[in-house]
PDB file of N, CA and C in Angstrom:
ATOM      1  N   UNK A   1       0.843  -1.190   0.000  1.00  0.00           N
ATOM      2  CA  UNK A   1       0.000   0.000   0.000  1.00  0.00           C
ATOM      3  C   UNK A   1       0.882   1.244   0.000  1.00  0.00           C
ATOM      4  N   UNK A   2       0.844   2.413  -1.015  1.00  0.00           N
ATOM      5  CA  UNK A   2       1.425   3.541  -1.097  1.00  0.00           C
ATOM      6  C   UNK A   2       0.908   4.168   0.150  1.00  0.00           C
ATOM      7  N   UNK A   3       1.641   5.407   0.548  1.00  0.00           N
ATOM      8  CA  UNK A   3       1.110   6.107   1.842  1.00  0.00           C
ATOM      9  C   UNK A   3       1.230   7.167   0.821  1.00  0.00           C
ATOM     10  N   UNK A   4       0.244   8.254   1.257  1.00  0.00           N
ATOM     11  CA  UNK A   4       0.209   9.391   0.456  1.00  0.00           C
ATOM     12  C   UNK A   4       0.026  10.682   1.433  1.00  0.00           C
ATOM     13  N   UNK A   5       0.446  11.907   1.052  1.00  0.00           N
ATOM     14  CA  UNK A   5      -0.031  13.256   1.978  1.00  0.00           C
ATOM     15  C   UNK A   5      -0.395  13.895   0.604  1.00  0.00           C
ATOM     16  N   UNK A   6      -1.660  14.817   0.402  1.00  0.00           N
ATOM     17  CA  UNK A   6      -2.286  15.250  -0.385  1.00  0.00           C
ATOM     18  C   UNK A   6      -3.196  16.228  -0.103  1.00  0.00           C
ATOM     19  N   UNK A   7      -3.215  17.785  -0.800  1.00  0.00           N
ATOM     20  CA  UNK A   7      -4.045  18.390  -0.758  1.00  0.00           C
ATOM     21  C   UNK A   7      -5.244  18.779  -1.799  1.00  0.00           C
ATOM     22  N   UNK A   8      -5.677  19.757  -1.316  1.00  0.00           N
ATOM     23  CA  UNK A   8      -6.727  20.698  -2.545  1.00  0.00           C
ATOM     24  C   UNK A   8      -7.020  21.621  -1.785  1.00  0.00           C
ATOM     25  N   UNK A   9      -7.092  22.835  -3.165  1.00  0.00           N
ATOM     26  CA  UNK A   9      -7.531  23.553  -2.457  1.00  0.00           C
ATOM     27  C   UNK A   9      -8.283  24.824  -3.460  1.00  0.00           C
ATOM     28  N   UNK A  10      -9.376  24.882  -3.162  1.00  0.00           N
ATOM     29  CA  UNK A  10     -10.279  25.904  -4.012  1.00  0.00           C
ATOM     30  C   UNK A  10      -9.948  27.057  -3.709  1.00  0.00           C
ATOM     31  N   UNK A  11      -9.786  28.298  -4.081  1.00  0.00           N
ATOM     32  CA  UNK A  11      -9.509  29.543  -3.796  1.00  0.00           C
ATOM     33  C   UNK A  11      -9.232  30.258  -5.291  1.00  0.00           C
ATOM     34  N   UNK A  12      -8.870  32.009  -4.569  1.00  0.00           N
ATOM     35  CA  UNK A  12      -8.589  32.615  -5.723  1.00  0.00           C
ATOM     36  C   UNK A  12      -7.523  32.916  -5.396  1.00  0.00           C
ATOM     37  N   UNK A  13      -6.544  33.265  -7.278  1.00  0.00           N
ATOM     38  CA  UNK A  13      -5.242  33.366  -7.199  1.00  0.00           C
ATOM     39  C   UNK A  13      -4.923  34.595  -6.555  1.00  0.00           C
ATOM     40  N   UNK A  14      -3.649  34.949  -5.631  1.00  0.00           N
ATOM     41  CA  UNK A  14      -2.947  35.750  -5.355  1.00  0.00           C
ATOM     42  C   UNK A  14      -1.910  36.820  -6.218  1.00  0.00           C
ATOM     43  N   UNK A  15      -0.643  35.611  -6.464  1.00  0.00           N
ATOM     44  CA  UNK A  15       0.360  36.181  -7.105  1.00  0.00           C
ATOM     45  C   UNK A  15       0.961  35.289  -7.939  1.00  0.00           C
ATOM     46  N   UNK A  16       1.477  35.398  -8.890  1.00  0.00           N
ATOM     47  CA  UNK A  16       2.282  34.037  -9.529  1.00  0.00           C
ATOM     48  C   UNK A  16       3.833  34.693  -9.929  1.00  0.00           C
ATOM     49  N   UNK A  17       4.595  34.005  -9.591  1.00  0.00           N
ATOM     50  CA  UNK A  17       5.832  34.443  -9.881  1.00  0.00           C
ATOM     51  C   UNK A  17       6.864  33.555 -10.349  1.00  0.00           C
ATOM     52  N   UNK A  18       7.191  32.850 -11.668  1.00  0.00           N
ATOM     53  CA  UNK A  18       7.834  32.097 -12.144  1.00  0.00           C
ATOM     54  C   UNK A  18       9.414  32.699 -12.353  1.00  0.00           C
ATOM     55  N   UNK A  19      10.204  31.604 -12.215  1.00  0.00           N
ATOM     56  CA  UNK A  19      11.744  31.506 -12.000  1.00  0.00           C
ATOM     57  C   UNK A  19      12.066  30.373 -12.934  1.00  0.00           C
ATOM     58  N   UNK A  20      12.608  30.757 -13.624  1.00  0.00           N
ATOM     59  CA  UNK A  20      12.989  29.774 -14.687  1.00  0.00           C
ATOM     60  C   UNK A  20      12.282  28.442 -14.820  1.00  0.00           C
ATOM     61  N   UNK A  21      12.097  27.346 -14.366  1.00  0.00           N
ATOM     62  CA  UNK A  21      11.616  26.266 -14.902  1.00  0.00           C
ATOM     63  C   UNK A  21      10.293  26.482 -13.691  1.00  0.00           C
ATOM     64  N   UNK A  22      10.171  26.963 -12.275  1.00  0.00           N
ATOM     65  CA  UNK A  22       9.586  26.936 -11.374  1.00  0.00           C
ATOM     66  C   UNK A  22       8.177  27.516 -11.153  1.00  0.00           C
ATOM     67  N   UNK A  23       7.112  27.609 -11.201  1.00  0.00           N
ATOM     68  CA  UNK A  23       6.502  28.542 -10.666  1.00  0.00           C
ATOM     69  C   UNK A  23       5.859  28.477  -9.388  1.00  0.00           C
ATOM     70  N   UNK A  24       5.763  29.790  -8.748  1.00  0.00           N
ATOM     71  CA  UNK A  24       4.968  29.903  -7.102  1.00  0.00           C
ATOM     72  C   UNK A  24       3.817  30.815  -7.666  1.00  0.00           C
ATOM     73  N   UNK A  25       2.823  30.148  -6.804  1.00  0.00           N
ATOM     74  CA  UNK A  25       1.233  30.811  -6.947  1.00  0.00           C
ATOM     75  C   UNK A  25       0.774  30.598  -4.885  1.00  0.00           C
ATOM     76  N   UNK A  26       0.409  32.002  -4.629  1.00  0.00           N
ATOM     77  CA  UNK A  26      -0.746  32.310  -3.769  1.00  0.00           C
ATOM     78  C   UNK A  26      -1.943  31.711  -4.148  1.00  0.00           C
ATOM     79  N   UNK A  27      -2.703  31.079  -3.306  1.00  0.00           N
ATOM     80  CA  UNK A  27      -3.928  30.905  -3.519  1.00  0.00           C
ATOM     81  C   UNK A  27      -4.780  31.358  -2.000  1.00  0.00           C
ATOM     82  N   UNK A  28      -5.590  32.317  -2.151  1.00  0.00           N
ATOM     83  CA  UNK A  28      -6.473  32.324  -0.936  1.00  0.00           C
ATOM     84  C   UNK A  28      -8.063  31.627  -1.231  1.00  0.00           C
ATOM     85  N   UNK A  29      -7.545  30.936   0.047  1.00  0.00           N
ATOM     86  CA  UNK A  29      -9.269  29.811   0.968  1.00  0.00           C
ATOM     87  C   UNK A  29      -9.783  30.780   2.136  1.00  0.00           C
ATOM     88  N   UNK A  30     -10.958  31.361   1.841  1.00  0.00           N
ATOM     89  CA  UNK A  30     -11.676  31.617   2.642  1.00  0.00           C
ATOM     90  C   UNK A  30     -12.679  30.763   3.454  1.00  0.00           C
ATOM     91  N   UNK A  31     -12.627  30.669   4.860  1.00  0.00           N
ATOM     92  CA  UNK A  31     -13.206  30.024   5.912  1.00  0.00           C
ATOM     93  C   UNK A  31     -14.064  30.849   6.765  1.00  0.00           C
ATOM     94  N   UNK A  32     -15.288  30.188   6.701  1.00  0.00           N
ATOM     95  CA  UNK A  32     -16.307  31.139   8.009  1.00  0.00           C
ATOM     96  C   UNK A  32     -16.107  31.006   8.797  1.00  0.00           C
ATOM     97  N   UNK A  33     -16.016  31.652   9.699  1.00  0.00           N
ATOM     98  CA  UNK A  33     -16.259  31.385  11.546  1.00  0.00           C
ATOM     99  C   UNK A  33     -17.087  32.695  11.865  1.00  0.00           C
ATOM    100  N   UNK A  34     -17.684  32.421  13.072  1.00  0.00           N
ATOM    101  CA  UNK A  34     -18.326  33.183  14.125  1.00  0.00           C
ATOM    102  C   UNK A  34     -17.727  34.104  14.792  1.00  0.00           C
ATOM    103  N   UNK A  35     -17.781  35.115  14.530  1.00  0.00           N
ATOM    104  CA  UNK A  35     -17.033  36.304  15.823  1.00  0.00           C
ATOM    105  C   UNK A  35     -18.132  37.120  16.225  1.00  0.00           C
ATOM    106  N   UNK A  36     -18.321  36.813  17.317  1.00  0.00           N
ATOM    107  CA  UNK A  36     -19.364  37.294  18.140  1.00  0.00           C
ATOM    108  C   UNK A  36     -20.695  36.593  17.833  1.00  0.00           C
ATOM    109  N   UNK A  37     -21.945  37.198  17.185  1.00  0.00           N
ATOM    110  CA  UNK A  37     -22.906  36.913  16.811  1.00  0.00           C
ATOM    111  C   UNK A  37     -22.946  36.918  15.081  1.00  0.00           C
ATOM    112  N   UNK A  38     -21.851  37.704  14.501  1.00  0.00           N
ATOM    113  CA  UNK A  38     -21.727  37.399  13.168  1.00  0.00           C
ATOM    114  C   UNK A  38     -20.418  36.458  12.663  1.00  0.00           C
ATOM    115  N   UNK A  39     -20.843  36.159  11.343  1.00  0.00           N
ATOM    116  CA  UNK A  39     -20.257  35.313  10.564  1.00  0.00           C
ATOM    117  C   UNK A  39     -19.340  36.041   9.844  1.00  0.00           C
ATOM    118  N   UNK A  40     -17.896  35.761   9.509  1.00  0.00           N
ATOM    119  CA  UNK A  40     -17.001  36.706   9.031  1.00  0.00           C
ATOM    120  C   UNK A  40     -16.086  35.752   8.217  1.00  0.00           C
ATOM    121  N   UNK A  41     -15.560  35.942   6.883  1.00  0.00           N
ATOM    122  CA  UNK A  41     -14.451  35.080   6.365  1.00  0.00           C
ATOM    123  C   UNK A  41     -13.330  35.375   6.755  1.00  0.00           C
ATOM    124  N   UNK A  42     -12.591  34.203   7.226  1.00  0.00           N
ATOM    125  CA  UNK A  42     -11.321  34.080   7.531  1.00  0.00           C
ATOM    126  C   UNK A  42      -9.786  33.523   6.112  1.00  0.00           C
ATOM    127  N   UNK A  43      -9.455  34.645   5.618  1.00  0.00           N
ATOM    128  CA  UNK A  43      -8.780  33.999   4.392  1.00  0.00           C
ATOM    129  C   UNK A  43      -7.641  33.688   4.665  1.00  0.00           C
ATOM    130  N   UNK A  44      -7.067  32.311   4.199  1.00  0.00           N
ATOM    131  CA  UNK A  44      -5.923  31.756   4.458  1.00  0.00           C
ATOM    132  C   UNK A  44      -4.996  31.706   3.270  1.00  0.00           C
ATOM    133  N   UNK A  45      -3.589  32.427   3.025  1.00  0.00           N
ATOM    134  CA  UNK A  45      -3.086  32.605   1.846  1.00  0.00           C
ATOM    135  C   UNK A  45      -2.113  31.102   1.840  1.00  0.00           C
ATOM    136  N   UNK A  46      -2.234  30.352   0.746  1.00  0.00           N
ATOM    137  CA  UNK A  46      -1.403  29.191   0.500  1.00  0.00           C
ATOM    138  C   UNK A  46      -0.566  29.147  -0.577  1.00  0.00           C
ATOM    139  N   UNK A  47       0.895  28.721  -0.200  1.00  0.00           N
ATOM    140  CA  UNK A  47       1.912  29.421  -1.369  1.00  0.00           C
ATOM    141  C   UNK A  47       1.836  27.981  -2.046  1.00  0.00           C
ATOM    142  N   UNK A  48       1.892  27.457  -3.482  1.00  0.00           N
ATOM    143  CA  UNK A  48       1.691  26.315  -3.897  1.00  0.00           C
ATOM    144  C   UNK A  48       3.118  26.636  -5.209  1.00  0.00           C
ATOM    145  N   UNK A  49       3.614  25.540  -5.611  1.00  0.00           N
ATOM    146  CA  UNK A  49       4.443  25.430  -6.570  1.00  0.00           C
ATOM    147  C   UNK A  49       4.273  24.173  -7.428  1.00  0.00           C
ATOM    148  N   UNK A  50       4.461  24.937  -8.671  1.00  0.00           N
ATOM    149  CA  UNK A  50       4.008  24.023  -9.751  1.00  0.00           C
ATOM    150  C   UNK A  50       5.040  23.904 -10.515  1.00  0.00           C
ATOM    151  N   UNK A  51       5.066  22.841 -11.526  1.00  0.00           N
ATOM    152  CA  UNK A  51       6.329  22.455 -12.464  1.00  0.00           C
ATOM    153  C   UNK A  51       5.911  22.160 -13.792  1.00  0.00           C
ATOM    154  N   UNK A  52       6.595  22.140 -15.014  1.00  0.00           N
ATOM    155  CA  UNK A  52       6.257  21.399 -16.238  1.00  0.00           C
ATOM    156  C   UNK A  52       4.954  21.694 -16.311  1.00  0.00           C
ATOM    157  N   UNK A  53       4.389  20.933 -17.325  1.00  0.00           N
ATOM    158  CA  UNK A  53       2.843  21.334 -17.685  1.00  0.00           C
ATOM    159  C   UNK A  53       1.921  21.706 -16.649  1.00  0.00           C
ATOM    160  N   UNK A  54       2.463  21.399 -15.571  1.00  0.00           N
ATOM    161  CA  UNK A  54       1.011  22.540 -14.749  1.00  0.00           C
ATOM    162  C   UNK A  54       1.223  23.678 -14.669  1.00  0.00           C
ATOM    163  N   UNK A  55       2.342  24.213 -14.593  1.00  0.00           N
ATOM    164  CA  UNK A  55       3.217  25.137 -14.275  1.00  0.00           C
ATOM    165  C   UNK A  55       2.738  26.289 -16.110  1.00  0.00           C
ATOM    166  N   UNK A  56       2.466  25.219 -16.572  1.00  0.00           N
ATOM    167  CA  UNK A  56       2.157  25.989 -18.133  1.00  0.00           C
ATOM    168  C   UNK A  56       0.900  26.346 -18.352  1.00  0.00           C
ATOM    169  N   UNK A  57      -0.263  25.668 -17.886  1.00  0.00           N
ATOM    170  CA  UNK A  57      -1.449  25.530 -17.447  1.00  0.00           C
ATOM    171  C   UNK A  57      -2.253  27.457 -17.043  1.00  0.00           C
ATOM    172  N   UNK A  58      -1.064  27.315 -15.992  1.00  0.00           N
ATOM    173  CA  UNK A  58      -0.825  28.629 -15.169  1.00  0.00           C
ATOM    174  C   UNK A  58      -0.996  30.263 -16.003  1.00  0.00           C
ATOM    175  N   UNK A  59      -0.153  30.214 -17.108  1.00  0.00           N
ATOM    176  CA  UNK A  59       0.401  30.904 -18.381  1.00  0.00           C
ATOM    177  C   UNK A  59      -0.721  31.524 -18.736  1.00  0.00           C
ATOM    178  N   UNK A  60      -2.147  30.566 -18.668  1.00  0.00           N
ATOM    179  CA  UNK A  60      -3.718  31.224 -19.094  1.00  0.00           C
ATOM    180  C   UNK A  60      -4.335  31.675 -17.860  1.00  0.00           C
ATOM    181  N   UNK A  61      -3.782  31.961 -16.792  1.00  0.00           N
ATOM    182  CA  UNK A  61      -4.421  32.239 -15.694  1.00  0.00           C
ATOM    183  C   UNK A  61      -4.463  33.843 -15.533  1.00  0.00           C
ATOM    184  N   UNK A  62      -5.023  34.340 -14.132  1.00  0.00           N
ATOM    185  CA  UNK A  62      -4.790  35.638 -13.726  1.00  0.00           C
ATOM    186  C   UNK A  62      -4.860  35.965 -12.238  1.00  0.00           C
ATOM    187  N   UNK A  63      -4.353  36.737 -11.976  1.00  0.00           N
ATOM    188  CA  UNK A  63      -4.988  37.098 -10.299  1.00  0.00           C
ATOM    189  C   UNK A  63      -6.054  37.073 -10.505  1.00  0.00           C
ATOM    190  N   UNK A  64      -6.608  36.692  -9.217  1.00  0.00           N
ATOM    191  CA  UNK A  64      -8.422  37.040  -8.984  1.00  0.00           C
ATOM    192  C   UNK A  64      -9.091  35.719  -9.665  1.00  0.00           C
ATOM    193  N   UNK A  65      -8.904  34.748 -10.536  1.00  0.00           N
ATOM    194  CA  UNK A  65      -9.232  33.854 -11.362  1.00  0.00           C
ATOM    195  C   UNK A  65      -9.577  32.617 -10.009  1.00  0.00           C
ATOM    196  N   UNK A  66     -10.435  32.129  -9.866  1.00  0.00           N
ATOM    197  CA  UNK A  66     -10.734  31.001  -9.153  1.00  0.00           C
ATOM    198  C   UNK A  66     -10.538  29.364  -9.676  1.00  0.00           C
ATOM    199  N   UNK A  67      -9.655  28.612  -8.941  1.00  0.00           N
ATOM    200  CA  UNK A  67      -9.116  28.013  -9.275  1.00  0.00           C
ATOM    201  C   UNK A  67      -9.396  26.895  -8.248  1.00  0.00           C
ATOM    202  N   UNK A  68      -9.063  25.003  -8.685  1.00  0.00           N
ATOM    203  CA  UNK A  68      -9.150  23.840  -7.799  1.00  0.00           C
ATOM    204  C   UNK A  68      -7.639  23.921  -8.107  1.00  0.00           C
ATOM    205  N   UNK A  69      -7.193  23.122  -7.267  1.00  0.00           N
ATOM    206  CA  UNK A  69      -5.493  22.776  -7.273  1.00  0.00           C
ATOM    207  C   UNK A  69      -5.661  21.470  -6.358  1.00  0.00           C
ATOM    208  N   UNK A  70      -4.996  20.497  -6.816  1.00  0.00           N
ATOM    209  CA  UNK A  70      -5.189  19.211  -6.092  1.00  0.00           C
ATOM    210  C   UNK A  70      -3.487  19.044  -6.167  1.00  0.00           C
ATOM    211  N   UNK A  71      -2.799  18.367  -5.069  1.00  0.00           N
ATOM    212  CA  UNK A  71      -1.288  18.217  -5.013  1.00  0.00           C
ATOM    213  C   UNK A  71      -0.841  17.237  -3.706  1.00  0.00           C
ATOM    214  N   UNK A  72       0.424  17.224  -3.912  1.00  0.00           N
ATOM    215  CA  UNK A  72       0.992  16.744  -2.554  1.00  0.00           C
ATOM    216  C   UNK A  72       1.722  17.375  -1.491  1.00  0.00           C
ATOM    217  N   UNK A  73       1.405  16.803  -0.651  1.00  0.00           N
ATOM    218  CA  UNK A  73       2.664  17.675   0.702  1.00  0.00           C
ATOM    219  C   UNK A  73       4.075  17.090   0.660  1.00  0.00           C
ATOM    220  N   UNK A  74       4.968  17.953   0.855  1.00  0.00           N
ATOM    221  CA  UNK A  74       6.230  17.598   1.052  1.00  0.00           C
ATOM    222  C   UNK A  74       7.098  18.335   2.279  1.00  0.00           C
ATOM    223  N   UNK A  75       7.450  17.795   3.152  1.00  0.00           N
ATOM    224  CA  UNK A  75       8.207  18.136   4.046  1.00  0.00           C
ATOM    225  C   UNK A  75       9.515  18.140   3.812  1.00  0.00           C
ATOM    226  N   UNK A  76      10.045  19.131   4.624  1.00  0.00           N
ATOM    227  CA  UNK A  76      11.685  19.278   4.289  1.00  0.00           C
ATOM    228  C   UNK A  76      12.241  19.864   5.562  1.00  0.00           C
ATOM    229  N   UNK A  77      13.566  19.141   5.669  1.00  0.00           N
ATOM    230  CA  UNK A  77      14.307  19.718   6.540  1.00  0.00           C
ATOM    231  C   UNK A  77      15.805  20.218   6.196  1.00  0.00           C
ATOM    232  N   UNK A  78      16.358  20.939   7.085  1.00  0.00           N
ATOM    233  CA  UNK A  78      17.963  21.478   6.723  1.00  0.00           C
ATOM    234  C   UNK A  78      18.249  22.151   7.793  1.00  0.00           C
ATOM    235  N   UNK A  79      19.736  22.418   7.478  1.00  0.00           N
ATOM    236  CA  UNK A  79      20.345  23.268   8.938  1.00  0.00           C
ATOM    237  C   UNK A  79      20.799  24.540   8.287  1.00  0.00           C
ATOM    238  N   UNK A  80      20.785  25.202   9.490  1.00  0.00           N
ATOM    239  CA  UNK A  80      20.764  26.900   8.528  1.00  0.00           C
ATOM    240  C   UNK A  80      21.579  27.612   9.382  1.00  0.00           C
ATOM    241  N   UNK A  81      22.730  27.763   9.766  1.00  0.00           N
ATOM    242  CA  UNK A  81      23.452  28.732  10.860  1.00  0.00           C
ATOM    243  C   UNK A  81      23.488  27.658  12.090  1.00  0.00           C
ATOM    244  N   UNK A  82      23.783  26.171  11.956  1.00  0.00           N
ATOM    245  CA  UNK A  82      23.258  25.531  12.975  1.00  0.00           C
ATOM    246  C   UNK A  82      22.589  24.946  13.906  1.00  0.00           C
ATOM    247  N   UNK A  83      21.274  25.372  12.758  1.00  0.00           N
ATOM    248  CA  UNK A  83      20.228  25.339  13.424  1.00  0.00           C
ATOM    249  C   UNK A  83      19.084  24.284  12.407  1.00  0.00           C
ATOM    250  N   UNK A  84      18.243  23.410  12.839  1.00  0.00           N
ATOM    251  CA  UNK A  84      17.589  23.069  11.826  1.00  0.00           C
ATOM    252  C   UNK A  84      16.143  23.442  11.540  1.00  0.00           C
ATOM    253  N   UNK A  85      15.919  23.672  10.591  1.00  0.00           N
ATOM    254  CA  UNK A  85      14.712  23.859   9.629  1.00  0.00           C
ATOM    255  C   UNK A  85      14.088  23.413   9.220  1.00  0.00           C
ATOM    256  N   UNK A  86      12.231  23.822   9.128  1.00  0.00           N
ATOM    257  CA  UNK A  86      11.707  22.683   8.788  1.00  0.00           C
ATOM    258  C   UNK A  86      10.755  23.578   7.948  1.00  0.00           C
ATOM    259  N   UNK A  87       9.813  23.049   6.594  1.00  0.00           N
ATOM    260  CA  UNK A  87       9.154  23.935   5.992  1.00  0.00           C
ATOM    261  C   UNK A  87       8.541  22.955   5.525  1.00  0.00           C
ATOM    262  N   UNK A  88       6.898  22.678   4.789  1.00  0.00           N
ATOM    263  CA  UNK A  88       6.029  22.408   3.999  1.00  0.00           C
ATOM    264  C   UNK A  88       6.103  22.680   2.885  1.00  0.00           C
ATOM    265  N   UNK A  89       6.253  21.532   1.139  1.00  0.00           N
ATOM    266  CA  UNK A  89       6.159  22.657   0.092  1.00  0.00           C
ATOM    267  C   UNK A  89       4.714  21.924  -0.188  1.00  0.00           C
ATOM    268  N   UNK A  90       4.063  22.755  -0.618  1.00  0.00           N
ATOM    269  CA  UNK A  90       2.921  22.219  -1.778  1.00  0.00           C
ATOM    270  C   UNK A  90       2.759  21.962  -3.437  1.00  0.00           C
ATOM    271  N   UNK A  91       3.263  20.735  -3.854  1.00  0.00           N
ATOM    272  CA  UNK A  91       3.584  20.925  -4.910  1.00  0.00           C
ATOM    273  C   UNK A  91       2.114  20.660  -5.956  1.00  0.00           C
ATOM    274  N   UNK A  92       1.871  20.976  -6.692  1.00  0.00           N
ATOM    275  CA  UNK A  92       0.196  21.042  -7.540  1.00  0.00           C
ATOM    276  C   UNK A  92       0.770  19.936  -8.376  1.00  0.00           C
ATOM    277  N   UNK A  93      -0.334  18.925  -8.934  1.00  0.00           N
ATOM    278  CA  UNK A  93      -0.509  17.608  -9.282  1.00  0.00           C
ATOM    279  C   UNK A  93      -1.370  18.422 -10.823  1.00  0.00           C
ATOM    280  N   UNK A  94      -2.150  19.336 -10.312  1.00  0.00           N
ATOM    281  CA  UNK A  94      -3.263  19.807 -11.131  1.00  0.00           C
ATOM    282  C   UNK A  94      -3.764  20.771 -10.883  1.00  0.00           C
ATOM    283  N   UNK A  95      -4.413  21.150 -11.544  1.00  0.00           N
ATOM    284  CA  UNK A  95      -4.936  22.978 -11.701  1.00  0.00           C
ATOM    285  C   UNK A  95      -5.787  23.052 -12.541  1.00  0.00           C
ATOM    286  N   UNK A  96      -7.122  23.356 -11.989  1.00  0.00           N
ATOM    287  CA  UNK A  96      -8.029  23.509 -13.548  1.00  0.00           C
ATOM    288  C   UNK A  96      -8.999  25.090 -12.534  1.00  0.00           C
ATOM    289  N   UNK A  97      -9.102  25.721 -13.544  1.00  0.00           N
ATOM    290  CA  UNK A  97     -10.083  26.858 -13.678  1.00  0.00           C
ATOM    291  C   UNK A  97     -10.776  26.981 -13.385  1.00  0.00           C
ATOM    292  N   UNK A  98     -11.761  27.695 -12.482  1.00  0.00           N
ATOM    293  CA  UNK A  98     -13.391  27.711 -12.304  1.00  0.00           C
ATOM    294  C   UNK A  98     -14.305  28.767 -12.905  1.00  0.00           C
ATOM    295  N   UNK A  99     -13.570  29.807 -12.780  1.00  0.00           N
ATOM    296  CA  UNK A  99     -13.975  30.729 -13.124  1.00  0.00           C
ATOM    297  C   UNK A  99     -13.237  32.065 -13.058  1.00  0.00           C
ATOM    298  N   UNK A 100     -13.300  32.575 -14.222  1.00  0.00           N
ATOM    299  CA  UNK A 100     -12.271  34.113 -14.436  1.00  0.00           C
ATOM    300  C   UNK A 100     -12.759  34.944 -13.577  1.00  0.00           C
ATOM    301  N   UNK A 101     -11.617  36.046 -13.072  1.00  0.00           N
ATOM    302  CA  UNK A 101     -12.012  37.176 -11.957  1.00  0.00           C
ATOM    303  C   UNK A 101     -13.131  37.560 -12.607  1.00  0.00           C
ATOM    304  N   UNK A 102     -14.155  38.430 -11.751  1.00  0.00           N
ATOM    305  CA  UNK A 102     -15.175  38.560 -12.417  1.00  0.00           C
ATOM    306  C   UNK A 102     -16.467  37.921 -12.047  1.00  0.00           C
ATOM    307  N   UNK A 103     -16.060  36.474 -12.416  1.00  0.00           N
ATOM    308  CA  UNK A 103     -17.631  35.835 -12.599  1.00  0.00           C
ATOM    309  C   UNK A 103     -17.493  34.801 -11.165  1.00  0.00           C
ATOM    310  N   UNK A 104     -18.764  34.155 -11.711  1.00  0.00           N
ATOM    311  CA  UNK A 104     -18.811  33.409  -9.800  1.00  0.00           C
ATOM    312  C   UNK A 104     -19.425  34.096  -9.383  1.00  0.00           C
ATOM    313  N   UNK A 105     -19.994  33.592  -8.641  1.00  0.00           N
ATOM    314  CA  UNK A 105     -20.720  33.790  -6.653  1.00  0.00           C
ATOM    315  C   UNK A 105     -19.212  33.519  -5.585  1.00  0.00           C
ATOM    316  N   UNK A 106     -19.504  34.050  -4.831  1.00  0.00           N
ATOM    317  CA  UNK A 106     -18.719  33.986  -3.530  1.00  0.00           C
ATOM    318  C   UNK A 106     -19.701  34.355  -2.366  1.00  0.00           C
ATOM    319  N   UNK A 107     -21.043  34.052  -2.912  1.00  0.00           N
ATOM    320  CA  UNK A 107     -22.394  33.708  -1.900  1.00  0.00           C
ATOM    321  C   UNK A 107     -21.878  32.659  -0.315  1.00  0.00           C
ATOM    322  N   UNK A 108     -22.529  33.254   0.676  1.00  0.00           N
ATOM    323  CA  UNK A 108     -22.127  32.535   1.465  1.00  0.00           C
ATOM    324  C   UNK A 108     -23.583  31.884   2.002  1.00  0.00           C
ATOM    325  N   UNK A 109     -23.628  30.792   2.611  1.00  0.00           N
ATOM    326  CA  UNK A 109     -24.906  30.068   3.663  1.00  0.00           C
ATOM    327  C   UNK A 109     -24.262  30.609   5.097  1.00  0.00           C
ATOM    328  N   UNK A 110     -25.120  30.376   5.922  1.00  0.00           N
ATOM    329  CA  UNK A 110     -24.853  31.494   7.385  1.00  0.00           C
ATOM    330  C   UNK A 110     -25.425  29.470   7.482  1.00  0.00           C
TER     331      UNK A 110
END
């Protein structure tokens, strides 16, 4: 049996900033919670990195564009001044479109 760590994550794009073969994309997930007697979104910005054809995928995208991203987790460690380090990458498996800035609901249920 493979063991797997795997995400997704629906949101809209942030920032995309490609480096030669690499690219990094923001994606914010907004979450409801309760503060006080009202309901308020809580947005969580997620830095995701993509490669090769997803990474090209990307190329037709835009800020603001709502997007699924399905991927894996990867953990990493290193020593840095003696010290060790530990960081999460998210690497995207896939990326497909939902809808261009613009269009959509971002309707909420209470």
């Amino acid at each position: 049996m493979q063991n797997i760590a795997e995400f997704q994550i629906i949101g809209r794009i942030g920032k995309i900033d490609t480096k030669d073969k690499v690219t990094y994309m923001s994606v914010a997930a907004n979450y409801r919670r309760k503060d006080g007697e009202e309901w308020v979104d809580d947005t969580h910005w997620n830095n995701v990195t993509l490669f090769s054809k997803v990474a090209a995928r990307v190329g037709k995208m835009t800020t603001g564009d709502l997007v699924h991203v399905r991927g894996r987790v990867r953990q990493n460690r290193y020593d840095k001044d003696g010290q060790t380090q530990f960081n999460v990458d998210l690497i995207a498996d896939s990326i497909a479109r939902l809808a261009k800035v613009g269009e959509g609901s971002d309707d909420h249920q209470d």
